[in-house]
PDB file of N, CA and C in Angstrom:
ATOM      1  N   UNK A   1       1.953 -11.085  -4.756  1.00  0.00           N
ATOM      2  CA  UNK A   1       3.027 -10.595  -3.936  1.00  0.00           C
ATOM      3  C   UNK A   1       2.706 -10.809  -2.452  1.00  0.00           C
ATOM      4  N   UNK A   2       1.474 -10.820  -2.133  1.00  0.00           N
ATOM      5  CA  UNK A   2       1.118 -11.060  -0.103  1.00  0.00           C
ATOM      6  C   UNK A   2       1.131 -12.240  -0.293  1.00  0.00           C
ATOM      7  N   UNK A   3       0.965 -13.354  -0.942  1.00  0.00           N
ATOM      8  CA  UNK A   3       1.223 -14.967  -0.773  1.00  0.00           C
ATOM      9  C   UNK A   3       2.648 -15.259  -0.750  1.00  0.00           C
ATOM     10  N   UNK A   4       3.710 -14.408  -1.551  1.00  0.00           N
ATOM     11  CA  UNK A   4       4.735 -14.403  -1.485  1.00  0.00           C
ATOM     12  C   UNK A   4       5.060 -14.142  -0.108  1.00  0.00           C
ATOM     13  N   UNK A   5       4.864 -13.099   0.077  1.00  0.00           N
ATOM     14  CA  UNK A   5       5.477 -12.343   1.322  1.00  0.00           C
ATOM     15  C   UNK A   5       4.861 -13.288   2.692  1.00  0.00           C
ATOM     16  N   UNK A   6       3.672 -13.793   2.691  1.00  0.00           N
ATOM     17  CA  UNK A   6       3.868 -14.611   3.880  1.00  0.00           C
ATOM     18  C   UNK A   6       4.144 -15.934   3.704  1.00  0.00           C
ATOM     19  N   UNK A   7       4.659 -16.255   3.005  1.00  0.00           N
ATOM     20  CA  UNK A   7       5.722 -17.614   2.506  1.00  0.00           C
ATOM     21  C   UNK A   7       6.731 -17.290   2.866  1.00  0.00           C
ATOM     22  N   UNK A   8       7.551 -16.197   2.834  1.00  0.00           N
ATOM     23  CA  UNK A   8       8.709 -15.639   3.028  1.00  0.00           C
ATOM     24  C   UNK A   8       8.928 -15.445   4.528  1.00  0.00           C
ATOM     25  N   UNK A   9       7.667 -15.026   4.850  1.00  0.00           N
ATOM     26  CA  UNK A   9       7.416 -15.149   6.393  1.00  0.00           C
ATOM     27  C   UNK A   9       7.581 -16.718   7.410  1.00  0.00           C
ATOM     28  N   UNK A  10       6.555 -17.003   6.600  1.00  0.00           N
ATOM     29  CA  UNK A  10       6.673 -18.771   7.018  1.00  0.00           C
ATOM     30  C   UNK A  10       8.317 -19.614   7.028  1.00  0.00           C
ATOM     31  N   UNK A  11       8.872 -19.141   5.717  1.00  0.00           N
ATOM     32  CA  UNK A  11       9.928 -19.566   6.264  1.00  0.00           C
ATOM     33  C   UNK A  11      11.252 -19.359   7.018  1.00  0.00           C
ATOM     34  N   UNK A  12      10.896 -17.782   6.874  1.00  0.00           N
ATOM     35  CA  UNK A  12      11.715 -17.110   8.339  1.00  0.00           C
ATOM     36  C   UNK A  12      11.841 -17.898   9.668  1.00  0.00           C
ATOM     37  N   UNK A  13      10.163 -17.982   9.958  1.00  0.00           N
ATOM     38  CA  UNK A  13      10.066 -18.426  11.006  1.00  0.00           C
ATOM     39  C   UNK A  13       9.633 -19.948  11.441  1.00  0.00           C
ATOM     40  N   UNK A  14       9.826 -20.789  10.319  1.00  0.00           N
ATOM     41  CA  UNK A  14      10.009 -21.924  10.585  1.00  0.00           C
ATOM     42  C   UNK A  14      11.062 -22.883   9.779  1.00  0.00           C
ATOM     43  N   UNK A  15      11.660 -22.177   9.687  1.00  0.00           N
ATOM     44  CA  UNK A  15      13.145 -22.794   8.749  1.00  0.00           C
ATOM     45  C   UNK A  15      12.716 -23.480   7.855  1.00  0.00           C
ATOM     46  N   UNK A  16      11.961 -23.270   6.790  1.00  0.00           N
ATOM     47  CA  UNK A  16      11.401 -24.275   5.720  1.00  0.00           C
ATOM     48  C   UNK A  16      11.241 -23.720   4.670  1.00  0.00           C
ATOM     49  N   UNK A  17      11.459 -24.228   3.519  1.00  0.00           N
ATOM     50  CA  UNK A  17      11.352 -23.637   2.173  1.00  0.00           C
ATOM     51  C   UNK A  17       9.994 -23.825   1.697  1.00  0.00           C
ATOM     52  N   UNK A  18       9.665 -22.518   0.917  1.00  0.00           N
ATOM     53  CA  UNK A  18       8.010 -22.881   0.431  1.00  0.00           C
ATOM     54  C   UNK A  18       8.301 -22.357  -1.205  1.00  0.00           C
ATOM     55  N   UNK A  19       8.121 -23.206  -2.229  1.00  0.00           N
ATOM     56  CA  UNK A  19       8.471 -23.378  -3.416  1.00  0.00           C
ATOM     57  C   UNK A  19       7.532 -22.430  -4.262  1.00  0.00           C
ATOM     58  N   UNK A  20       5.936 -22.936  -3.742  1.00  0.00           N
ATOM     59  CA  UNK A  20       5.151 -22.064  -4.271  1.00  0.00           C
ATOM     60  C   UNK A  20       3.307 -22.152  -3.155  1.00  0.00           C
ATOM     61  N   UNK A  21       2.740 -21.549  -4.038  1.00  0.00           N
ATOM     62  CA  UNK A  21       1.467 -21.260  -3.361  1.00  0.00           C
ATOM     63  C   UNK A  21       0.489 -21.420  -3.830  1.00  0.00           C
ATOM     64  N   UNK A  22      -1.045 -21.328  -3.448  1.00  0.00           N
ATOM     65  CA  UNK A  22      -2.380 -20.963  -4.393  1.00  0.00           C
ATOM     66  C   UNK A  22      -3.091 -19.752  -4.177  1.00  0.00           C
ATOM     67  N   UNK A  23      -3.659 -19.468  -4.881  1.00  0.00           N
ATOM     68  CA  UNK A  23      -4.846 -18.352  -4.824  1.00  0.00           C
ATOM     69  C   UNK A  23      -5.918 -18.891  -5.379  1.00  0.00           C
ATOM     70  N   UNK A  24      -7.174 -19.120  -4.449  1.00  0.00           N
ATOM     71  CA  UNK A  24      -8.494 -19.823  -4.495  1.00  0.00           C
ATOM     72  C   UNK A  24      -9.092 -18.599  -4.769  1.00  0.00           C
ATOM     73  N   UNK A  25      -9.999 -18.107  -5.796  1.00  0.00           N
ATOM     74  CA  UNK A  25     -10.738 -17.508  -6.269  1.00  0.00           C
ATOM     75  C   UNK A  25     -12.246 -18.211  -6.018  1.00  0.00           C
ATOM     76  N   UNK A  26     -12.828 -17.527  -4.976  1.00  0.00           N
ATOM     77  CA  UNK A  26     -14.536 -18.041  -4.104  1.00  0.00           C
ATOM     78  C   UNK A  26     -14.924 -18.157  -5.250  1.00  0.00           C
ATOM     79  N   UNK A  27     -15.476 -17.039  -6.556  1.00  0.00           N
ATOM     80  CA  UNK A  27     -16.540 -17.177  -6.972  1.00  0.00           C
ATOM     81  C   UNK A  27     -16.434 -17.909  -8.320  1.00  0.00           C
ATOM     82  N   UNK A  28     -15.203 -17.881  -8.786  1.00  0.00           N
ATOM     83  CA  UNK A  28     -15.377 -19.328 -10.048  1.00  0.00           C
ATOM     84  C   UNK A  28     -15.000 -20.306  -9.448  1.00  0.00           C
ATOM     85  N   UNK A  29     -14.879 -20.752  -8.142  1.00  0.00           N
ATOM     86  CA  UNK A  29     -13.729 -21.909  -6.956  1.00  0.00           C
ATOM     87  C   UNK A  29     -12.754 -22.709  -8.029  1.00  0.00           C
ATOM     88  N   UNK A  30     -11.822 -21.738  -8.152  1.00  0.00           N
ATOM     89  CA  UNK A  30     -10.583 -22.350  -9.037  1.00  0.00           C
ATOM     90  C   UNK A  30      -9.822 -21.920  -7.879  1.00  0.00           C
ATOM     91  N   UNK A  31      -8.396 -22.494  -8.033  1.00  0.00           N
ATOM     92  CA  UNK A  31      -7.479 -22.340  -7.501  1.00  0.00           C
ATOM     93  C   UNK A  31      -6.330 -22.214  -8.006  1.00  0.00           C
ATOM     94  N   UNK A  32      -5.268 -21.164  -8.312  1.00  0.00           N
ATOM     95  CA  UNK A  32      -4.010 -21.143  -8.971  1.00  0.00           C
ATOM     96  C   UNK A  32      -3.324 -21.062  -8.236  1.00  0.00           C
ATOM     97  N   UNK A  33      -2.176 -22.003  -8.942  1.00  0.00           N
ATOM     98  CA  UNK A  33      -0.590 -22.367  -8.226  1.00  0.00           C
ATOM     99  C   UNK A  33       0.146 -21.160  -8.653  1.00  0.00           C
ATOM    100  N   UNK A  34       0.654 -20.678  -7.727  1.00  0.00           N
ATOM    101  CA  UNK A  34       1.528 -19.166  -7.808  1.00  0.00           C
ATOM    102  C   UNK A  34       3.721 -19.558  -7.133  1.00  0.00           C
ATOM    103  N   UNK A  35       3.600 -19.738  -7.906  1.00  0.00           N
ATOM    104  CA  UNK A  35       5.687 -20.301  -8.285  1.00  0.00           C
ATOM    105  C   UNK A  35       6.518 -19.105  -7.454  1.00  0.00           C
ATOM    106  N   UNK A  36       6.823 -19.073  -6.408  1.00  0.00           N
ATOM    107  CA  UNK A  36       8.030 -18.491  -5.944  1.00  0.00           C
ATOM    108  C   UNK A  36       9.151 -18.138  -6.031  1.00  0.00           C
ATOM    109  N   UNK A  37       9.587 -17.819  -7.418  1.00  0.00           N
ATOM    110  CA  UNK A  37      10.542 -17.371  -8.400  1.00  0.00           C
ATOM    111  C   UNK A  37      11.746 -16.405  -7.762  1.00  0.00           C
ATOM    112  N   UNK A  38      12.644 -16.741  -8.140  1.00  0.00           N
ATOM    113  CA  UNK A  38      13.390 -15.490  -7.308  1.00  0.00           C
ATOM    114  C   UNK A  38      12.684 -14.351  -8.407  1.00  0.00           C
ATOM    115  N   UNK A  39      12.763 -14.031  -9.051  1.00  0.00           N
ATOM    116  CA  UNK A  39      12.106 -12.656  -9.817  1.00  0.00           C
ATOM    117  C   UNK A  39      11.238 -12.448  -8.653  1.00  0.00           C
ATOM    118  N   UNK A  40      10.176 -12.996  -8.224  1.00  0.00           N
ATOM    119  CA  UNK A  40       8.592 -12.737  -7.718  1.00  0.00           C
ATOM    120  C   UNK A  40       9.299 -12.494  -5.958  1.00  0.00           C
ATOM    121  N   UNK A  41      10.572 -13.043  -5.899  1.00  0.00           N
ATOM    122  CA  UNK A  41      10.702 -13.241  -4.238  1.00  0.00           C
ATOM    123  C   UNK A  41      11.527 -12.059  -4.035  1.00  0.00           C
ATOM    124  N   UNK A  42      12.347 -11.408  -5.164  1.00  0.00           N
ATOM    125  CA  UNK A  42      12.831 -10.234  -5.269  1.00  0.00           C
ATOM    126  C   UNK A  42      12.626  -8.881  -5.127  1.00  0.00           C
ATOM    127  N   UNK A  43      11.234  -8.918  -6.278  1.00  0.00           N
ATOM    128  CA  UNK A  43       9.789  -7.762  -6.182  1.00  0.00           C
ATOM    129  C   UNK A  43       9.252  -7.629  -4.504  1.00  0.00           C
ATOM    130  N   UNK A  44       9.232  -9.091  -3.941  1.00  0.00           N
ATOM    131  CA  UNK A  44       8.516  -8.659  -2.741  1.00  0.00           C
ATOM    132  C   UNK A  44       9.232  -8.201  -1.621  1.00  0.00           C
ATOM    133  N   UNK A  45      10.590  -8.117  -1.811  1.00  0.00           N
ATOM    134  CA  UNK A  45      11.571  -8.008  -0.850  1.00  0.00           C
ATOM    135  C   UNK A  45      11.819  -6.858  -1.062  1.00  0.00           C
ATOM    136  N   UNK A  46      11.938  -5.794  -2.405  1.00  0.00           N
ATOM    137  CA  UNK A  46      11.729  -4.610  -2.417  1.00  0.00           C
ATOM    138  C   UNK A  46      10.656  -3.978  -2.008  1.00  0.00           C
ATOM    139  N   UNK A  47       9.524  -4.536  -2.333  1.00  0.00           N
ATOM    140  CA  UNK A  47       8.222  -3.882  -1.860  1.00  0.00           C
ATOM    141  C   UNK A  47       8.036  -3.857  -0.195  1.00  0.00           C
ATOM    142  N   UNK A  48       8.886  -4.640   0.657  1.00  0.00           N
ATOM    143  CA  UNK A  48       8.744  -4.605   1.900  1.00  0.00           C
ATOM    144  C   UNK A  48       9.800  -3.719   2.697  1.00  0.00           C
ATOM    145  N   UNK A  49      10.946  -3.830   1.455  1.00  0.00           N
ATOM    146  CA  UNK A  49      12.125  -2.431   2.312  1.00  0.00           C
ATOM    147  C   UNK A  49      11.352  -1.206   2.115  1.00  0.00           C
ATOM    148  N   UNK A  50      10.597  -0.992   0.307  1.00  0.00           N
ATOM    149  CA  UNK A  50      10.210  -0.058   0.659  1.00  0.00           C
ATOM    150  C   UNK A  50       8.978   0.680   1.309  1.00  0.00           C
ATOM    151  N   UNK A  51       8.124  -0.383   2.023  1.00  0.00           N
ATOM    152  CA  UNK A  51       7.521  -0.525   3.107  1.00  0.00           C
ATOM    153  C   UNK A  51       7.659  -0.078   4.459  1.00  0.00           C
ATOM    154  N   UNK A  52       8.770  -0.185   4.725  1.00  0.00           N
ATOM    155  CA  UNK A  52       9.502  -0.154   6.077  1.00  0.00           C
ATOM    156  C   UNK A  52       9.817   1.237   6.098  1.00  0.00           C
ATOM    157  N   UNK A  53      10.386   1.538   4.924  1.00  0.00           N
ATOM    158  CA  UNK A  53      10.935   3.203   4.910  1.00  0.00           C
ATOM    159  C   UNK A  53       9.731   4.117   4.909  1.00  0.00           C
ATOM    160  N   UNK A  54       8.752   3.788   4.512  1.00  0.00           N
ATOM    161  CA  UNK A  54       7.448   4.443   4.220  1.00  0.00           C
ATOM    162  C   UNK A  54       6.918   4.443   5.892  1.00  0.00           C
ATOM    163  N   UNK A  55       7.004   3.275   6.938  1.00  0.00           N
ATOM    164  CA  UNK A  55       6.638   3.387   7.902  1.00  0.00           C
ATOM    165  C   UNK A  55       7.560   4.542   8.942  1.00  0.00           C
ATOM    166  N   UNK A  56       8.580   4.151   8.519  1.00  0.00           N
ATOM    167  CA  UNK A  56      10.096   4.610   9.417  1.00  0.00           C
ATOM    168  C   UNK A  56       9.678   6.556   9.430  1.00  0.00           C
ATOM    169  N   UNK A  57       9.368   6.452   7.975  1.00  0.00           N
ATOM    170  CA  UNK A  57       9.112   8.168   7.424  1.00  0.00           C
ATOM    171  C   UNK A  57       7.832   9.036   8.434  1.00  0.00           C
ATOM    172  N   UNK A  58       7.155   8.218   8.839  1.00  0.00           N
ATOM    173  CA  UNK A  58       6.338   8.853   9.563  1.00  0.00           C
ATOM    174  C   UNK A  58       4.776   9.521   8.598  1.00  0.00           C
ATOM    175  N   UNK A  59       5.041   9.466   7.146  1.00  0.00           N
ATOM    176  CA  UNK A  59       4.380   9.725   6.080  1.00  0.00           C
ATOM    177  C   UNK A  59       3.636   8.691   5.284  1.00  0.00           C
ATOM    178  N   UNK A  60       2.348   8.755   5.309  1.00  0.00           N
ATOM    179  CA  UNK A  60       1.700   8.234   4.255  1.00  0.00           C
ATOM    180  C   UNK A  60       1.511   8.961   3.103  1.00  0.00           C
ATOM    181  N   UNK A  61       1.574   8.048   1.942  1.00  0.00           N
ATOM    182  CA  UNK A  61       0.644   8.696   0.671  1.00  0.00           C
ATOM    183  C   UNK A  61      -0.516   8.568   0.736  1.00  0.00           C
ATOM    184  N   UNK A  62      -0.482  10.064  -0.428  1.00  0.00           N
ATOM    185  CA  UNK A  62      -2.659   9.771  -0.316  1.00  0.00           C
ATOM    186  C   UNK A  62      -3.117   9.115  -1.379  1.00  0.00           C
ATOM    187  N   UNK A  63      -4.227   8.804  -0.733  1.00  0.00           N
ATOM    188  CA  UNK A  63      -4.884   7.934  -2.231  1.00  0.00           C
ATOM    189  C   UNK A  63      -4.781   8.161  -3.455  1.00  0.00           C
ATOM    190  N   UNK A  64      -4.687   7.419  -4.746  1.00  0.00           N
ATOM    191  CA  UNK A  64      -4.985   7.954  -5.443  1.00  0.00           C
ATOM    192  C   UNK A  64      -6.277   7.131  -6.098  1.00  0.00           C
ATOM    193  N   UNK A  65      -6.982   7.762  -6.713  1.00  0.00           N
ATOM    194  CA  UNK A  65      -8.264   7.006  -7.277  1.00  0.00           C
ATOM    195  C   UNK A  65      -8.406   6.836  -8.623  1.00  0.00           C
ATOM    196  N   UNK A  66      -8.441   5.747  -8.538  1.00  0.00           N
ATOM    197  CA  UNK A  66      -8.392   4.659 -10.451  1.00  0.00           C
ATOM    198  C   UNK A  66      -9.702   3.673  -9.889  1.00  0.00           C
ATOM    199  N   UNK A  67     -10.570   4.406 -10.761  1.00  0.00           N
ATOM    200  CA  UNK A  67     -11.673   3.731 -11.260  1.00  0.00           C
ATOM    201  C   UNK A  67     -11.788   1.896 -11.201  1.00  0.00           C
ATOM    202  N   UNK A  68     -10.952   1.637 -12.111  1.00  0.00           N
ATOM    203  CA  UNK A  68     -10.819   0.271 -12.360  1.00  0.00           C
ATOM    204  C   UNK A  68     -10.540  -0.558 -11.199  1.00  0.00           C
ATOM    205  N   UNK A  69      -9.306  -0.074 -10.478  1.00  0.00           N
ATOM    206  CA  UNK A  69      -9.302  -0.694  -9.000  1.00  0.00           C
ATOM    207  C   UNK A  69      -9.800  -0.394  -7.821  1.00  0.00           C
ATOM    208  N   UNK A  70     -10.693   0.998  -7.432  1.00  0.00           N
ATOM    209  CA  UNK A  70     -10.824   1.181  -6.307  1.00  0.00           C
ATOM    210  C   UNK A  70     -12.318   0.898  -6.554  1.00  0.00           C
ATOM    211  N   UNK A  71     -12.995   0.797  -7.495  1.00  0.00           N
ATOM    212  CA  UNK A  71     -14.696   0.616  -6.873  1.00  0.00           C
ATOM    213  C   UNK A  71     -15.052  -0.701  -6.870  1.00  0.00           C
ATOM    214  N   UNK A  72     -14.458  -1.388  -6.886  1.00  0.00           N
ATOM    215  CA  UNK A  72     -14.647  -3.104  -6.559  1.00  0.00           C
ATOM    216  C   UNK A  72     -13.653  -3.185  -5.041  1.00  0.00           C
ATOM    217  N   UNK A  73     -13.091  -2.280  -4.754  1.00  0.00           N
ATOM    218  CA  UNK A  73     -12.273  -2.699  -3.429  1.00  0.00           C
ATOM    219  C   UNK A  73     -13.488  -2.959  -2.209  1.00  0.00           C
ATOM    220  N   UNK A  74     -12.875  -3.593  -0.638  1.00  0.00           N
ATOM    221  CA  UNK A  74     -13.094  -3.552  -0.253  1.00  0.00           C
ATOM    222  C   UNK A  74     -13.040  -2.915   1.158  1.00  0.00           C
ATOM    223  N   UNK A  75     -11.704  -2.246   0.833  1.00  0.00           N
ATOM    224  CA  UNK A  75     -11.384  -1.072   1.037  1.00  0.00           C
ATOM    225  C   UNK A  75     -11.563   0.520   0.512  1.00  0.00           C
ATOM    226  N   UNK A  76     -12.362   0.321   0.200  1.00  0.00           N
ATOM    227  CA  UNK A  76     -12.774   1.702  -0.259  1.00  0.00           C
ATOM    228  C   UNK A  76     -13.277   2.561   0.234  1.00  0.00           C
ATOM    229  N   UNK A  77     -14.355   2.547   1.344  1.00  0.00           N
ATOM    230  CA  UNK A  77     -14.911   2.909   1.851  1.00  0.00           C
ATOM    231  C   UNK A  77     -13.996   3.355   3.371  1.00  0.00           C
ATOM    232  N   UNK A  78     -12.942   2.483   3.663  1.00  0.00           N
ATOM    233  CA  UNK A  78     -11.323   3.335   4.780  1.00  0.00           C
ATOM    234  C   UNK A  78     -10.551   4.121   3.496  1.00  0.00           C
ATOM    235  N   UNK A  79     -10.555   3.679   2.907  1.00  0.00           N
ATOM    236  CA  UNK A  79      -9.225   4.724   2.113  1.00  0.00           C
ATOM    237  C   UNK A  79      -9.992   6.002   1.496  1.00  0.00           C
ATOM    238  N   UNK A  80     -10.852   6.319   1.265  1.00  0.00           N
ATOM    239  CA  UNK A  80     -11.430   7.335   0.619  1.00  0.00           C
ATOM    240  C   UNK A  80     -10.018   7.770  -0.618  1.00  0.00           C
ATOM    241  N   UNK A  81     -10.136   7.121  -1.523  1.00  0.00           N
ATOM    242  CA  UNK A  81      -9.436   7.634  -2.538  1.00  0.00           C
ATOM    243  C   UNK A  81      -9.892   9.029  -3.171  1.00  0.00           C
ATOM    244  N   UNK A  82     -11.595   9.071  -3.877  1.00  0.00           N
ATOM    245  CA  UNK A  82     -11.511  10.098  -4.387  1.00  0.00           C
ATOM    246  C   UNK A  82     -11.753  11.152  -3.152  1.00  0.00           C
ATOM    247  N   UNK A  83     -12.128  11.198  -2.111  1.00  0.00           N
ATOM    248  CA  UNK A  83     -11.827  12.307  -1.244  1.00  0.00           C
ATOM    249  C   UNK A  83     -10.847  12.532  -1.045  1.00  0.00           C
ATOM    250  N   UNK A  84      -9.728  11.835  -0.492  1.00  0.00           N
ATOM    251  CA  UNK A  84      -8.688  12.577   0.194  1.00  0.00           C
ATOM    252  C   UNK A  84      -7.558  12.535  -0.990  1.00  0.00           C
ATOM    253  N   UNK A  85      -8.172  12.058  -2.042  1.00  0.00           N
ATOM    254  CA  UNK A  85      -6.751  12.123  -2.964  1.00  0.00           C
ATOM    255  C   UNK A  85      -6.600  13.458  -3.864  1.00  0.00           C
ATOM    256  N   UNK A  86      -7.734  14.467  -3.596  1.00  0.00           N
ATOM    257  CA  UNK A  86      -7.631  15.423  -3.816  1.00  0.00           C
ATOM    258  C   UNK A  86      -6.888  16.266  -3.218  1.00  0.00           C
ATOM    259  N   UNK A  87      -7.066  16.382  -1.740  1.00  0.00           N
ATOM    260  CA  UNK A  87      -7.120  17.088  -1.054  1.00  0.00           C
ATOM    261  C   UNK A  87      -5.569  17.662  -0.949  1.00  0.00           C
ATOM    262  N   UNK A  88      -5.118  18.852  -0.070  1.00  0.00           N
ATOM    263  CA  UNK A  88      -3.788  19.038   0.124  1.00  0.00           C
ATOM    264  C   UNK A  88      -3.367  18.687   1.767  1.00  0.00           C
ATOM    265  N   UNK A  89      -1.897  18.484   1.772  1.00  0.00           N
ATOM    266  CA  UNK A  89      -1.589  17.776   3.372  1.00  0.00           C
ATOM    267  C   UNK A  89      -2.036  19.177   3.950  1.00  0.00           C
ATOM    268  N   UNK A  90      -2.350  18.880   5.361  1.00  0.00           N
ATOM    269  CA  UNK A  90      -2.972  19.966   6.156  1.00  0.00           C
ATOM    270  C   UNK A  90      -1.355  20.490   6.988  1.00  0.00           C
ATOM    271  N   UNK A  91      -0.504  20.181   6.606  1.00  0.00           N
ATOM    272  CA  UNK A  91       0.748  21.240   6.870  1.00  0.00           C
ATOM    273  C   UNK A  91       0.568  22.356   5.775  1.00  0.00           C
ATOM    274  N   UNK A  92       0.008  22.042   4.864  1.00  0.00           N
ATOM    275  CA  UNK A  92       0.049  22.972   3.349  1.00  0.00           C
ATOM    276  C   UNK A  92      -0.965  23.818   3.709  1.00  0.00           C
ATOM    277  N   UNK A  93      -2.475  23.534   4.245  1.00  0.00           N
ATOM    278  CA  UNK A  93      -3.613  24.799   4.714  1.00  0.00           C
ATOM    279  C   UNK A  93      -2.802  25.660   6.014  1.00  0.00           C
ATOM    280  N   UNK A  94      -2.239  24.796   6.725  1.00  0.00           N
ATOM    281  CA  UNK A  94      -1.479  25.679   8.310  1.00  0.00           C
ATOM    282  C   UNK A  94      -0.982  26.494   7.632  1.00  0.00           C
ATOM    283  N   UNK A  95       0.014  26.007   6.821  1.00  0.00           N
ATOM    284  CA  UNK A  95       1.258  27.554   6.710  1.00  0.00           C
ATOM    285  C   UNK A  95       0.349  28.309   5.597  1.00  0.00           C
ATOM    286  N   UNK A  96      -0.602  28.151   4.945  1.00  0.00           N
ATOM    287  CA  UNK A  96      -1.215  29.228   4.453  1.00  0.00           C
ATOM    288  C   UNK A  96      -1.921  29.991   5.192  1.00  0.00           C
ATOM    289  N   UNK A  97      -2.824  29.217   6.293  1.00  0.00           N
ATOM    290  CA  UNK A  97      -3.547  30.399   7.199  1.00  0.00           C
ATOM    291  C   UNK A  97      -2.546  30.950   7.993  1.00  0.00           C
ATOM    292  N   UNK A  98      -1.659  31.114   8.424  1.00  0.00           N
ATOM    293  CA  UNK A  98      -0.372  31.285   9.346  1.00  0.00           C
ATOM    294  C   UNK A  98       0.789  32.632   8.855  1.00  0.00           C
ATOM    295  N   UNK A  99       0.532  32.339   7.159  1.00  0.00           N
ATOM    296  CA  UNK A  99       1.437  33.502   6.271  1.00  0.00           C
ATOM    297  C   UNK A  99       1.465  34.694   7.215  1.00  0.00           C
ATOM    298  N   UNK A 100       2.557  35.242   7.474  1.00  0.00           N
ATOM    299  CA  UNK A 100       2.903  36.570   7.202  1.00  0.00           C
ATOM    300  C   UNK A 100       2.217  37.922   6.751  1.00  0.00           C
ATOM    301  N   UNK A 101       0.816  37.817   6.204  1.00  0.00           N
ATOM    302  CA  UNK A 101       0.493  38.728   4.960  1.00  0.00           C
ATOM    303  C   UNK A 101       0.063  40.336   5.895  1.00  0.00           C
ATOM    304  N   UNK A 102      -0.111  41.059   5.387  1.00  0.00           N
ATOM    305  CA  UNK A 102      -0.858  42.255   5.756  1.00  0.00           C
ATOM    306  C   UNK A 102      -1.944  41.989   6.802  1.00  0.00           C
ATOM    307  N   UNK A 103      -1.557  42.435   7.835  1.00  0.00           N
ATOM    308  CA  UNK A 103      -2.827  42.205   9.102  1.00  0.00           C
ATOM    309  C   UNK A 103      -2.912  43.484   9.512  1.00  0.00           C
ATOM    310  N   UNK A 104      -3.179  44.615   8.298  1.00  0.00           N
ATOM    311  CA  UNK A 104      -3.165  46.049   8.932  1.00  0.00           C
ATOM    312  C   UNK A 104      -2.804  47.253   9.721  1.00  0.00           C
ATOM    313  N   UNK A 105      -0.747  46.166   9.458  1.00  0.00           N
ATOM    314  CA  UNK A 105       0.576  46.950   9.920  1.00  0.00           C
ATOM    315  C   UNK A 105       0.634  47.647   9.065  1.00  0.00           C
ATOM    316  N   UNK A 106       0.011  47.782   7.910  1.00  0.00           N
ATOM    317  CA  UNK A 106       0.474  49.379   6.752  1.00  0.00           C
ATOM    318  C   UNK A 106       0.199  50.750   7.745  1.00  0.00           C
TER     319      UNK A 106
END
């Protein structure tokens, strides 16, 4: 989908059609041809509106942590999945320390 999306880019901005792409894999040095399908050019055009709205929102999501994909990332170590994907948004600790409760007006 990011080979897509800057193909999609490329031809925004240089009026040219890009049919398809590769992905060179370093450590077996193969290279696969990746087809620009409307299906595949569709997916990425949703994934970028809903991109935009995610930026527009002012809100990120928090991590979540899956084994399988996050301990080979190379991002792992900025995203802290299993830390912060626990955690609760810190609007949620404010209005709890903040409550209303008994401060020894009885």
């Amino acid at each position: 989908m990011q080979l897509c999306a800057q193909a999609l880019c490329l031809e925004a901005m240089l009026d040219v059609s890009i049919p398809e792409g590769a992905l060179f894999y370093g450590l077996t040095r193969r290279r696969v041809a990746v087809l620009f399908d409307q299906e595949l050019r569709n997916l990425t055009c949703e994934i970028i509106s809903a991109t935009r709205e995610l930026l527009l929102s002012g809100k990120t999501p928090l991590p979540q942590y899956l084994p399988k994909r996050c301990d080979s990332c190379s991002l792992f170590d900025l995203c802290q999945p299993r830390l912060l994907g626990r955690r609760k948004p810190v609007s949620d600790w404010l209005t709890e320390q903040t409550k209303e409760e008994s401060c020894g007006d009885n």
